[in-house]
PDB file of N, CA and C in Angstrom:
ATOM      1  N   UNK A   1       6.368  -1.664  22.028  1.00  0.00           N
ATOM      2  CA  UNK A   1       6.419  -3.093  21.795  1.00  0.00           C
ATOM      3  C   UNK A   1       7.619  -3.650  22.546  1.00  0.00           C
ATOM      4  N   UNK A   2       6.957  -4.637  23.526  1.00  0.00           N
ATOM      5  CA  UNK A   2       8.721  -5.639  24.173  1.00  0.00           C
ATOM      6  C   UNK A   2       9.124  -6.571  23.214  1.00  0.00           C
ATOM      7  N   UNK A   3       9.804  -7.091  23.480  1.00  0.00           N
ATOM      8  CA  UNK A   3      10.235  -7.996  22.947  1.00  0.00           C
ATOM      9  C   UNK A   3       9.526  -9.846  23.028  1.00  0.00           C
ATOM     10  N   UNK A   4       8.782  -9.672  23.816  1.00  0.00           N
ATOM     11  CA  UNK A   4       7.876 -10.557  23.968  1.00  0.00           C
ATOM     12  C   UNK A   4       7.039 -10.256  23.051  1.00  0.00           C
ATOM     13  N   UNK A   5       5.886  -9.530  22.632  1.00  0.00           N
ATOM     14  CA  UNK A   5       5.558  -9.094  21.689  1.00  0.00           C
ATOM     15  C   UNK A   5       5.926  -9.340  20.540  1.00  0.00           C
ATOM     16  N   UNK A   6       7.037  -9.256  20.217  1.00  0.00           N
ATOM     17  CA  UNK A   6       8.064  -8.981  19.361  1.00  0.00           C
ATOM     18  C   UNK A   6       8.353 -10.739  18.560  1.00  0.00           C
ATOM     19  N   UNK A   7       8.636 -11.395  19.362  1.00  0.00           N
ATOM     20  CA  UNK A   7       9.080 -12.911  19.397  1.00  0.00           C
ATOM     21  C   UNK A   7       7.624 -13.914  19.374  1.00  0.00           C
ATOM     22  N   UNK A   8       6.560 -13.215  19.951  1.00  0.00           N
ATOM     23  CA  UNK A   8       5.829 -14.536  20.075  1.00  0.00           C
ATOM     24  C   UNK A   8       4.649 -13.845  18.335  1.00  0.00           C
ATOM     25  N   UNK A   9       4.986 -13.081  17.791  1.00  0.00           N
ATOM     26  CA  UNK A   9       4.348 -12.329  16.790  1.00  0.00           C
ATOM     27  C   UNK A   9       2.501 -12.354  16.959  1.00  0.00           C
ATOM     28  N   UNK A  10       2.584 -11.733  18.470  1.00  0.00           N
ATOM     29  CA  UNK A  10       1.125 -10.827  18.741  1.00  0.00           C
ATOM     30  C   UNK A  10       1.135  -9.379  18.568  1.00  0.00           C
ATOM     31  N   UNK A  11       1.882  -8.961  17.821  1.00  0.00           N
ATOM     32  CA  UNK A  11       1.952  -7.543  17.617  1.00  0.00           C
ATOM     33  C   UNK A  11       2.910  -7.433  16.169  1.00  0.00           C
ATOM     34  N   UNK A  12       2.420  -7.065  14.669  1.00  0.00           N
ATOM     35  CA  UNK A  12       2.950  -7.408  13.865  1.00  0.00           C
ATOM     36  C   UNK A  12       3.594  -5.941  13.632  1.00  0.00           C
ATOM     37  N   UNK A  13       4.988  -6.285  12.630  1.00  0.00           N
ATOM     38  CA  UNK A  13       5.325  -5.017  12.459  1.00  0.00           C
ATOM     39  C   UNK A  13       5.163  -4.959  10.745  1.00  0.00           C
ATOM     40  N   UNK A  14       4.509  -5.665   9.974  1.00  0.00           N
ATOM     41  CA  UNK A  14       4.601  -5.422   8.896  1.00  0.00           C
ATOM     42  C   UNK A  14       3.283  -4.397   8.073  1.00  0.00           C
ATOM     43  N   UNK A  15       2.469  -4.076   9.203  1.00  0.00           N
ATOM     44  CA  UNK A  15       1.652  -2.844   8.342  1.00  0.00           C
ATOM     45  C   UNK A  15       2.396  -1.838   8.575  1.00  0.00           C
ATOM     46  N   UNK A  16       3.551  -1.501   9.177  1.00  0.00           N
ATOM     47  CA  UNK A  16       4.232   0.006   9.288  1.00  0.00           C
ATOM     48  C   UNK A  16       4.910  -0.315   8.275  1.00  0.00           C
ATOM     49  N   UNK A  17       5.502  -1.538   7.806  1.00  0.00           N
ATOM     50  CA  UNK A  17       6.422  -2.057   6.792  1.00  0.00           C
ATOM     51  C   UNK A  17       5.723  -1.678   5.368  1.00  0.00           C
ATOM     52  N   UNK A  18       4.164  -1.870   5.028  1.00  0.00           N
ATOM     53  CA  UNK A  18       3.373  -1.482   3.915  1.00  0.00           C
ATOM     54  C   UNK A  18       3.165  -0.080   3.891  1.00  0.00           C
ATOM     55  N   UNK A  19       3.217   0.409   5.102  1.00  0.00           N
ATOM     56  CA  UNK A  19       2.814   2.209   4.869  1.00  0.00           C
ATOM     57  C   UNK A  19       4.044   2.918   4.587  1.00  0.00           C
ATOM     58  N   UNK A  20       5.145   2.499   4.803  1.00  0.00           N
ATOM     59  CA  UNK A  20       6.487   2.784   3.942  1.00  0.00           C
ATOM     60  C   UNK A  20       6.472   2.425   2.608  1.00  0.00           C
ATOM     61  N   UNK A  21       6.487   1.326   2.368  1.00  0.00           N
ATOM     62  CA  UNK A  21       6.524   0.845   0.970  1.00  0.00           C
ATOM     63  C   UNK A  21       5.562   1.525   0.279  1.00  0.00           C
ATOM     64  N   UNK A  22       4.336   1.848   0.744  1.00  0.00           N
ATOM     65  CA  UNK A  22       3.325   2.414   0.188  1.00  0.00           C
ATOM     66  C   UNK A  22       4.136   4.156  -0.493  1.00  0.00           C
ATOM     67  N   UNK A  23       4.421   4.824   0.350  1.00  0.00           N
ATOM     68  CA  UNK A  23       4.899   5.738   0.272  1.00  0.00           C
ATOM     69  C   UNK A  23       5.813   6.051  -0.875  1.00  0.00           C
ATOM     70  N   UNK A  24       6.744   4.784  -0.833  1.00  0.00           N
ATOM     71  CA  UNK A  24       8.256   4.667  -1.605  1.00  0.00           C
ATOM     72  C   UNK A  24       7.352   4.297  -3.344  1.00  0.00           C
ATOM     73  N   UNK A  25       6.593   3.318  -2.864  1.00  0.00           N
ATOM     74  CA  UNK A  25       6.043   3.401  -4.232  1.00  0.00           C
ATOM     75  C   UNK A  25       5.055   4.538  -4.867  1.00  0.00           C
ATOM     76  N   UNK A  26       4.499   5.557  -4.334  1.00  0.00           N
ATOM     77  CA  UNK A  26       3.761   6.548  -4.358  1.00  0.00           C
ATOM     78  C   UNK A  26       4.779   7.360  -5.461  1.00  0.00           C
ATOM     79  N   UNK A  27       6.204   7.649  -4.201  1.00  0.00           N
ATOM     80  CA  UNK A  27       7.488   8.106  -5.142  1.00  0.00           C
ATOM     81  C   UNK A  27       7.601   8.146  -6.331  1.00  0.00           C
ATOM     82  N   UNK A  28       7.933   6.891  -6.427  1.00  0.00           N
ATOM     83  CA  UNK A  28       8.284   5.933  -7.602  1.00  0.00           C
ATOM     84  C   UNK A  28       7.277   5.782  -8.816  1.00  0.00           C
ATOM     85  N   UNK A  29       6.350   5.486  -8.631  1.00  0.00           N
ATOM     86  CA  UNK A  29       5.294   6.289  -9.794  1.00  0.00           C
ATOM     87  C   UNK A  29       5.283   7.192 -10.180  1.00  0.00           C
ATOM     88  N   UNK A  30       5.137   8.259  -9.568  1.00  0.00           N
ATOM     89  CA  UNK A  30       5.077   9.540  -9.757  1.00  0.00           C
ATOM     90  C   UNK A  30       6.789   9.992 -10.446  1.00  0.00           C
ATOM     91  N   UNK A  31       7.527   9.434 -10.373  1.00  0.00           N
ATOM     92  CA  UNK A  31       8.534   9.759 -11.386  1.00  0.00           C
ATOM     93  C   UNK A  31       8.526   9.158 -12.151  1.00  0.00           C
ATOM     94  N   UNK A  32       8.409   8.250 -12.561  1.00  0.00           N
ATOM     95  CA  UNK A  32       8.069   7.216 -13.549  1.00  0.00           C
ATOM     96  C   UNK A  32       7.206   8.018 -13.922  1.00  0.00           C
ATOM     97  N   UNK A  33       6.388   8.217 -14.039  1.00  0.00           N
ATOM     98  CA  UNK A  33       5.157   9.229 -14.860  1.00  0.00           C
ATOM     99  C   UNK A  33       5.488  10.584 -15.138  1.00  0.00           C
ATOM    100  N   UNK A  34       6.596  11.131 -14.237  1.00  0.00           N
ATOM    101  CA  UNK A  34       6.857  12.588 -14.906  1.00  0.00           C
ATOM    102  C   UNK A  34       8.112  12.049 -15.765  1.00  0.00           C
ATOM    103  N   UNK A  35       8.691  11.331 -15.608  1.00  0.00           N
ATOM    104  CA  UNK A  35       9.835  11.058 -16.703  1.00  0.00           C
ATOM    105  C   UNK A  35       9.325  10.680 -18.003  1.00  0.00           C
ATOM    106  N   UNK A  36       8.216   9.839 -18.294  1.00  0.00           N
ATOM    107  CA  UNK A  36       7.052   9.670 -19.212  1.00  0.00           C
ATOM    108  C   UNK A  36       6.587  10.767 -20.265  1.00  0.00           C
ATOM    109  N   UNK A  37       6.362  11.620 -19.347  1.00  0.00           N
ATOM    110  CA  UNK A  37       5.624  13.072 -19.366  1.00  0.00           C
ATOM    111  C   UNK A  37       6.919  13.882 -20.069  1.00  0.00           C
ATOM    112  N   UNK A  38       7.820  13.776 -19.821  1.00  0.00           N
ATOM    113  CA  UNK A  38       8.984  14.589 -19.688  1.00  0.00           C
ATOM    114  C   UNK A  38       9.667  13.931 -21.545  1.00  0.00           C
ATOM    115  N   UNK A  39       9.464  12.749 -21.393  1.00  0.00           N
ATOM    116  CA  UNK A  39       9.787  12.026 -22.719  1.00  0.00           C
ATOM    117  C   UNK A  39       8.970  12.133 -24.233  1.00  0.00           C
ATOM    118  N   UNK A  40       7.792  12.258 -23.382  1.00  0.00           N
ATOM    119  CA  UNK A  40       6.312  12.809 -24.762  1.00  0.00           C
ATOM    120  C   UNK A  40       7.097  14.406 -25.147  1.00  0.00           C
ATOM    121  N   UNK A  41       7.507  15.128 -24.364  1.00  0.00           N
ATOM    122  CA  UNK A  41       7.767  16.276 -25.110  1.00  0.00           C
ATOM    123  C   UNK A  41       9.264  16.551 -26.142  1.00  0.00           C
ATOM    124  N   UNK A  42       9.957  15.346 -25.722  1.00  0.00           N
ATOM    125  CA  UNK A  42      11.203  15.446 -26.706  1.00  0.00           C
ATOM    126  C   UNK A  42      10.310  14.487 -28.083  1.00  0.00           C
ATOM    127  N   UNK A  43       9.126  13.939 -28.482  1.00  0.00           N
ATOM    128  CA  UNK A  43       9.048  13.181 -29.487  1.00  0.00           C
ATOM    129  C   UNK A  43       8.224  13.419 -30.366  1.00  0.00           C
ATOM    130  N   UNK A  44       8.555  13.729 -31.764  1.00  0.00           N
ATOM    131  CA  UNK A  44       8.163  14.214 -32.594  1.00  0.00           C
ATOM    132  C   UNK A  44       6.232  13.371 -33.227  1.00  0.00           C
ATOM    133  N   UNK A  45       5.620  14.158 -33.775  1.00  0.00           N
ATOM    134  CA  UNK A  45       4.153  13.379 -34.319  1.00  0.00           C
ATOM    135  C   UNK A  45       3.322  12.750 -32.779  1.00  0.00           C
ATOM    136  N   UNK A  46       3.282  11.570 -32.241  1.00  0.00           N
ATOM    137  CA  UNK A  46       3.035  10.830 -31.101  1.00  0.00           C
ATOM    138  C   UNK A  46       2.972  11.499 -30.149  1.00  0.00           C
ATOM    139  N   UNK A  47       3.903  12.465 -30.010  1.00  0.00           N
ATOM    140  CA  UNK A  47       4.484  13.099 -28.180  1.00  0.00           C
ATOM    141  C   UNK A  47       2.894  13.675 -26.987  1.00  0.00           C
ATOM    142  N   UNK A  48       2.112  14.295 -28.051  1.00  0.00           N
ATOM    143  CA  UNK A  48       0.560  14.499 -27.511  1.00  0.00           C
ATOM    144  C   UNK A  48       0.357  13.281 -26.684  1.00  0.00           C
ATOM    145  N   UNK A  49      -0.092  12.018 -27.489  1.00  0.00           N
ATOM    146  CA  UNK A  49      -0.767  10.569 -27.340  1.00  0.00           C
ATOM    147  C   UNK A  49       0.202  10.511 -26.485  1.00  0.00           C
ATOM    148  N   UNK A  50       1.356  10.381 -26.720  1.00  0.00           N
ATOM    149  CA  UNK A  50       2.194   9.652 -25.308  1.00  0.00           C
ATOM    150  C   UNK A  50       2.291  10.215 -23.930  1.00  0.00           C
ATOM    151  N   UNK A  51       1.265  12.033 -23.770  1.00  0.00           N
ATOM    152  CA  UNK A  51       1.776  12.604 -22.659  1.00  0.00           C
ATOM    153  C   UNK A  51      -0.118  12.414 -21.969  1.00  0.00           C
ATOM    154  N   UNK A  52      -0.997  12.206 -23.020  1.00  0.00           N
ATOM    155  CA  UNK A  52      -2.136  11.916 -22.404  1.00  0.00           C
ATOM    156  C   UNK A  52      -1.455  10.278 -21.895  1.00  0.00           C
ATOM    157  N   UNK A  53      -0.792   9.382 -22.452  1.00  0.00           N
ATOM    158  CA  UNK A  53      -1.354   8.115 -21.995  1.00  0.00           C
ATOM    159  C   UNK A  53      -0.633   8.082 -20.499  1.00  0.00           C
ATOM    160  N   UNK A  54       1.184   8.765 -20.668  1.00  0.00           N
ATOM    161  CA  UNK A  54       1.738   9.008 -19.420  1.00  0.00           C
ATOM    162  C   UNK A  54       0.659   9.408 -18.202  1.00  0.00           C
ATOM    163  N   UNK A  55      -0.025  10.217 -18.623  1.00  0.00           N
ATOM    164  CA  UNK A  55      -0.765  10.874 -17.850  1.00  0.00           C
ATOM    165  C   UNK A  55      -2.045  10.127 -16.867  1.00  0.00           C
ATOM    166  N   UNK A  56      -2.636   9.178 -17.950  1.00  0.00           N
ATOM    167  CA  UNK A  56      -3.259   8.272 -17.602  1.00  0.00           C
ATOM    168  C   UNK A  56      -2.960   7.093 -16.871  1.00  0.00           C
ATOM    169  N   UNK A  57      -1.779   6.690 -17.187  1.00  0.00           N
ATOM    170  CA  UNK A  57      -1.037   5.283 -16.460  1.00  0.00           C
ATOM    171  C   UNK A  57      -0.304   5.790 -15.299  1.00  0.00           C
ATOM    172  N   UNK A  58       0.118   6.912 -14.928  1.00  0.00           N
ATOM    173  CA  UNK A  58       0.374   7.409 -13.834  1.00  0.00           C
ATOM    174  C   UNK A  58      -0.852   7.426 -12.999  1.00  0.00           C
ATOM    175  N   UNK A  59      -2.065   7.926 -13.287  1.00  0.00           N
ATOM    176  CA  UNK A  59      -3.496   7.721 -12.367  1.00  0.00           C
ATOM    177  C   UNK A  59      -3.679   6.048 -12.259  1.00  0.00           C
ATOM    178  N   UNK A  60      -3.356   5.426 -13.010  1.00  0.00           N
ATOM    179  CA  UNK A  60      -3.881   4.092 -12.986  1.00  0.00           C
ATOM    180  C   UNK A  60      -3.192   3.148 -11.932  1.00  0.00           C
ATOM    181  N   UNK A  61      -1.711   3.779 -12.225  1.00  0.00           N
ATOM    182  CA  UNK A  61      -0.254   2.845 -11.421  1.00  0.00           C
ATOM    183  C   UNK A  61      -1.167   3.184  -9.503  1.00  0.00           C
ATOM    184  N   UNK A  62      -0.729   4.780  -9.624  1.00  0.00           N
ATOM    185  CA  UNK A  62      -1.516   4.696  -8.515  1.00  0.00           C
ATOM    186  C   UNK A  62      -2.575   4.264  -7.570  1.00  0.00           C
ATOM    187  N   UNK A  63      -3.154   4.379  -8.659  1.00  0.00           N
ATOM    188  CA  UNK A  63      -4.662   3.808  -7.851  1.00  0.00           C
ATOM    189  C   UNK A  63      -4.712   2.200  -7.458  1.00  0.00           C
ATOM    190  N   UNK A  64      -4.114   1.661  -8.807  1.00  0.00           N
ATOM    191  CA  UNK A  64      -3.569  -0.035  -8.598  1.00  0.00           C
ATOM    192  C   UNK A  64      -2.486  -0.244  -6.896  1.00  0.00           C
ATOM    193  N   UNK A  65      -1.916   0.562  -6.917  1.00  0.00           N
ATOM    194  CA  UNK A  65      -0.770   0.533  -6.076  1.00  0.00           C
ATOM    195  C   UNK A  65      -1.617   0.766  -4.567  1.00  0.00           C
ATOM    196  N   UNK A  66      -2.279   1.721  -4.591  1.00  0.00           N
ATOM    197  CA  UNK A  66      -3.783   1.527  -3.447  1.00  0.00           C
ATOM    198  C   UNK A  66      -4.170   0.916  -2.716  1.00  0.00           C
ATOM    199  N   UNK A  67      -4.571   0.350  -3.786  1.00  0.00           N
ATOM    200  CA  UNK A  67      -5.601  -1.208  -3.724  1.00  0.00           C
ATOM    201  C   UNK A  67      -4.622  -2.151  -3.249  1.00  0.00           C
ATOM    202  N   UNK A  68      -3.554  -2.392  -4.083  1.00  0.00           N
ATOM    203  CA  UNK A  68      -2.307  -3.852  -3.235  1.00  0.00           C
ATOM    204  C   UNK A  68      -1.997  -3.226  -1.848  1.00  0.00           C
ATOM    205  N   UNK A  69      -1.539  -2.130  -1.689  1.00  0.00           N
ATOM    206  CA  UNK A  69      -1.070  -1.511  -0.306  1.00  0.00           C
ATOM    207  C   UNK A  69      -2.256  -2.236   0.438  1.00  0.00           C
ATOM    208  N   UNK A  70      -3.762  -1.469   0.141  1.00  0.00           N
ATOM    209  CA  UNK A  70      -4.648  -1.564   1.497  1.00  0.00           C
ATOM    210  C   UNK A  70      -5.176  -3.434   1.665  1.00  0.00           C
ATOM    211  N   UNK A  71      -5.003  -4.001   0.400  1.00  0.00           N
ATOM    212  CA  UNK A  71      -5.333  -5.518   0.641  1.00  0.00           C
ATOM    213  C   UNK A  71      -4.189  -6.244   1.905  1.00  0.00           C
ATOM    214  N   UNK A  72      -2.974  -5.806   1.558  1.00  0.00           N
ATOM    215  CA  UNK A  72      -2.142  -6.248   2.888  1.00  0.00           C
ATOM    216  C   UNK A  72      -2.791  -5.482   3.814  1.00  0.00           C
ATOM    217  N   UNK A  73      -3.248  -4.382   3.851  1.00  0.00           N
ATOM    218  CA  UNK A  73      -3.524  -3.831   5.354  1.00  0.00           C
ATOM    219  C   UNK A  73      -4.772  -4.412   5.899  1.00  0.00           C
ATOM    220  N   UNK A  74      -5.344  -5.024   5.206  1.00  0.00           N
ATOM    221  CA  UNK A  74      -7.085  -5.447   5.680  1.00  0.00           C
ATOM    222  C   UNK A  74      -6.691  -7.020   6.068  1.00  0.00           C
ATOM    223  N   UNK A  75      -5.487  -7.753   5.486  1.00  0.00           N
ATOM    224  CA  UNK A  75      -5.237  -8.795   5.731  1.00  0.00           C
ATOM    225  C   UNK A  75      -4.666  -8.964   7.823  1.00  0.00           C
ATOM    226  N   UNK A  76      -3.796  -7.898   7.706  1.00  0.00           N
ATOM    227  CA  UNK A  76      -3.267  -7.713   8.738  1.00  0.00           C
ATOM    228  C   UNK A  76      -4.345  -7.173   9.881  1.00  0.00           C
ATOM    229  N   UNK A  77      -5.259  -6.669   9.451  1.00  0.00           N
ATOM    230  CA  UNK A  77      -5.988  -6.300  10.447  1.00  0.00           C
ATOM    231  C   UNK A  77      -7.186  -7.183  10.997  1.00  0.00           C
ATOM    232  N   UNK A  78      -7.344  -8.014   9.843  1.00  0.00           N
ATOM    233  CA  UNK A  78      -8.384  -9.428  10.391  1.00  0.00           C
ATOM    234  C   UNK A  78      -7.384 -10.117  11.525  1.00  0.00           C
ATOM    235  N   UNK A  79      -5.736 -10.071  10.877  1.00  0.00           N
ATOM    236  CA  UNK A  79      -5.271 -10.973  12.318  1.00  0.00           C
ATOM    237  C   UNK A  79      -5.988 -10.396  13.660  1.00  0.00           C
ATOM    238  N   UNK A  80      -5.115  -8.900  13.551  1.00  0.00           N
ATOM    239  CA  UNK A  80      -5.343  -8.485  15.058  1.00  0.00           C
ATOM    240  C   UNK A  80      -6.729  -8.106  15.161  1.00  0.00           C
ATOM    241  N   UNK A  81      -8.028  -8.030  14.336  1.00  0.00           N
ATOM    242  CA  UNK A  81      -8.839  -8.265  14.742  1.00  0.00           C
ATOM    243  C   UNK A  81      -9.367 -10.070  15.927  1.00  0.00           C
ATOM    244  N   UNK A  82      -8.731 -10.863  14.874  1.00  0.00           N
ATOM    245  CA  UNK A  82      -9.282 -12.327  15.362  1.00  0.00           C
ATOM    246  C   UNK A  82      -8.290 -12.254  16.310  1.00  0.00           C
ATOM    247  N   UNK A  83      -7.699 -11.694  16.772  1.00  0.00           N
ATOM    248  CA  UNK A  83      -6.548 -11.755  18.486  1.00  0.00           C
ATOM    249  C   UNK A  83      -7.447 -11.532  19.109  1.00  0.00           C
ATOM    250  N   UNK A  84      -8.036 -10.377  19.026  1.00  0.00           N
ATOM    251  CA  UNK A  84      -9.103  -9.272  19.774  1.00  0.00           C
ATOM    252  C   UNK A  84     -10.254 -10.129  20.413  1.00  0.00           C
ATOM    253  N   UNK A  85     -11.141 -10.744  19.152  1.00  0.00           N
ATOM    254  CA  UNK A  85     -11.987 -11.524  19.730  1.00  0.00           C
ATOM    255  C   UNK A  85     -11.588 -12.967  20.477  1.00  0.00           C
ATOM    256  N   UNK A  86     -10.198 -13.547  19.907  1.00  0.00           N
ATOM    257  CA  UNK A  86      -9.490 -14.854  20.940  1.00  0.00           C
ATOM    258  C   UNK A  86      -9.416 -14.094  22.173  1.00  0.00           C
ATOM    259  N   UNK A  87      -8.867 -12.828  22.177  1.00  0.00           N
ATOM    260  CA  UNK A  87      -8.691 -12.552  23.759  1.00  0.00           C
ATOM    261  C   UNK A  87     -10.196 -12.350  24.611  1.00  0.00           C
ATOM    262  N   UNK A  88     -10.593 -11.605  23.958  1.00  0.00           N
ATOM    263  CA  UNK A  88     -12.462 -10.983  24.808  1.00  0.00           C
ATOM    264  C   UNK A  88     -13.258 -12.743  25.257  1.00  0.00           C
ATOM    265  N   UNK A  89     -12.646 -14.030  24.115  1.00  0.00           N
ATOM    266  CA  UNK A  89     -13.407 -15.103  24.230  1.00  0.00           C
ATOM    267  C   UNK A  89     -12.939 -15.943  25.702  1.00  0.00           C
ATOM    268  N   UNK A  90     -11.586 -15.623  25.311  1.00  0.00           N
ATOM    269  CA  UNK A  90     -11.252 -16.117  26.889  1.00  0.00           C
ATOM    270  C   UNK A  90     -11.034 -15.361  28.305  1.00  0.00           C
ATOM    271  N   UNK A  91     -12.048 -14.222  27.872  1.00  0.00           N
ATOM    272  CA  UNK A  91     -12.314 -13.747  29.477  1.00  0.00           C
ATOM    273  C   UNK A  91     -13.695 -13.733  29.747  1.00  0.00           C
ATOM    274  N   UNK A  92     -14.157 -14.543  28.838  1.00  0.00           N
ATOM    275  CA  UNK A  92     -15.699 -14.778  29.023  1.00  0.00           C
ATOM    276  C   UNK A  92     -16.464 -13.548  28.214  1.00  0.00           C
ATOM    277  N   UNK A  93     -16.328 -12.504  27.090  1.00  0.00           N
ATOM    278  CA  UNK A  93     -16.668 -11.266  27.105  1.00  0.00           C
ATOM    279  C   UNK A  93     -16.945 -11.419  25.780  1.00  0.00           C
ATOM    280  N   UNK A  94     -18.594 -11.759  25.288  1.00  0.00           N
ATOM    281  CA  UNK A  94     -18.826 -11.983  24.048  1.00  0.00           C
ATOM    282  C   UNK A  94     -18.543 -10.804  23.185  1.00  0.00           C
ATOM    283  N   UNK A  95     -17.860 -11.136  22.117  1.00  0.00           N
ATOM    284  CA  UNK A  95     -16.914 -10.214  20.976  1.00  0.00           C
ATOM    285  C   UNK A  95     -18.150  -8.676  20.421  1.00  0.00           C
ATOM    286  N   UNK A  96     -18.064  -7.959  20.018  1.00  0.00           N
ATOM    287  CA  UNK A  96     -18.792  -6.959  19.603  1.00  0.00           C
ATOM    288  C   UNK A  96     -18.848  -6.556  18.252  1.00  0.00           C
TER     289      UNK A  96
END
């Protein structure tokens, strides 16, 4: 990427920006859910129920977390899709 690129924002840098974040939050659940997990076993009566539900809201965080990641990524990719076809339109080259 030049800096032309860069400045006139035909080349975005914020889906590398979501596949990090994606990642960091991947992290971040996943301890959050073993610390969960980790907490059901110090607690007396409940600690079962609380290590199934840990268990469950850790699958859930994730999967939620997914879904927001890939909605920015589908957003970002209609741009540089609709670049794609602005560019093919003005070289005469009906879109595909």
């Amino acid at each position: 990427m030049d800096l032309k690129d860069f400045t006139s924002f035909e080349k975005l840098i914020a889906p590398s920006v979501v596949k990090v974040m994606y990642w960091i939050g991947i992290v971040g659940i996943c301890l959050a859910g073993l610390g969960a997990m980790a907490t059901a076993f110090t607690m007396f009566g409940g600690g079962f129920l609380q290590f199934i539900m840990a268990i469950i809201g850790t699958a859930v965080g994730l999967l939620f977390w997914r879904v927001v990641c890939e909605l920015y990524i589908v957003a970002f990719g209609m741009f540089e899709r609709l670049g794609a076809i602005r560019d093919s339109l003005a070289r005469g080259i009906p879109p595909r």
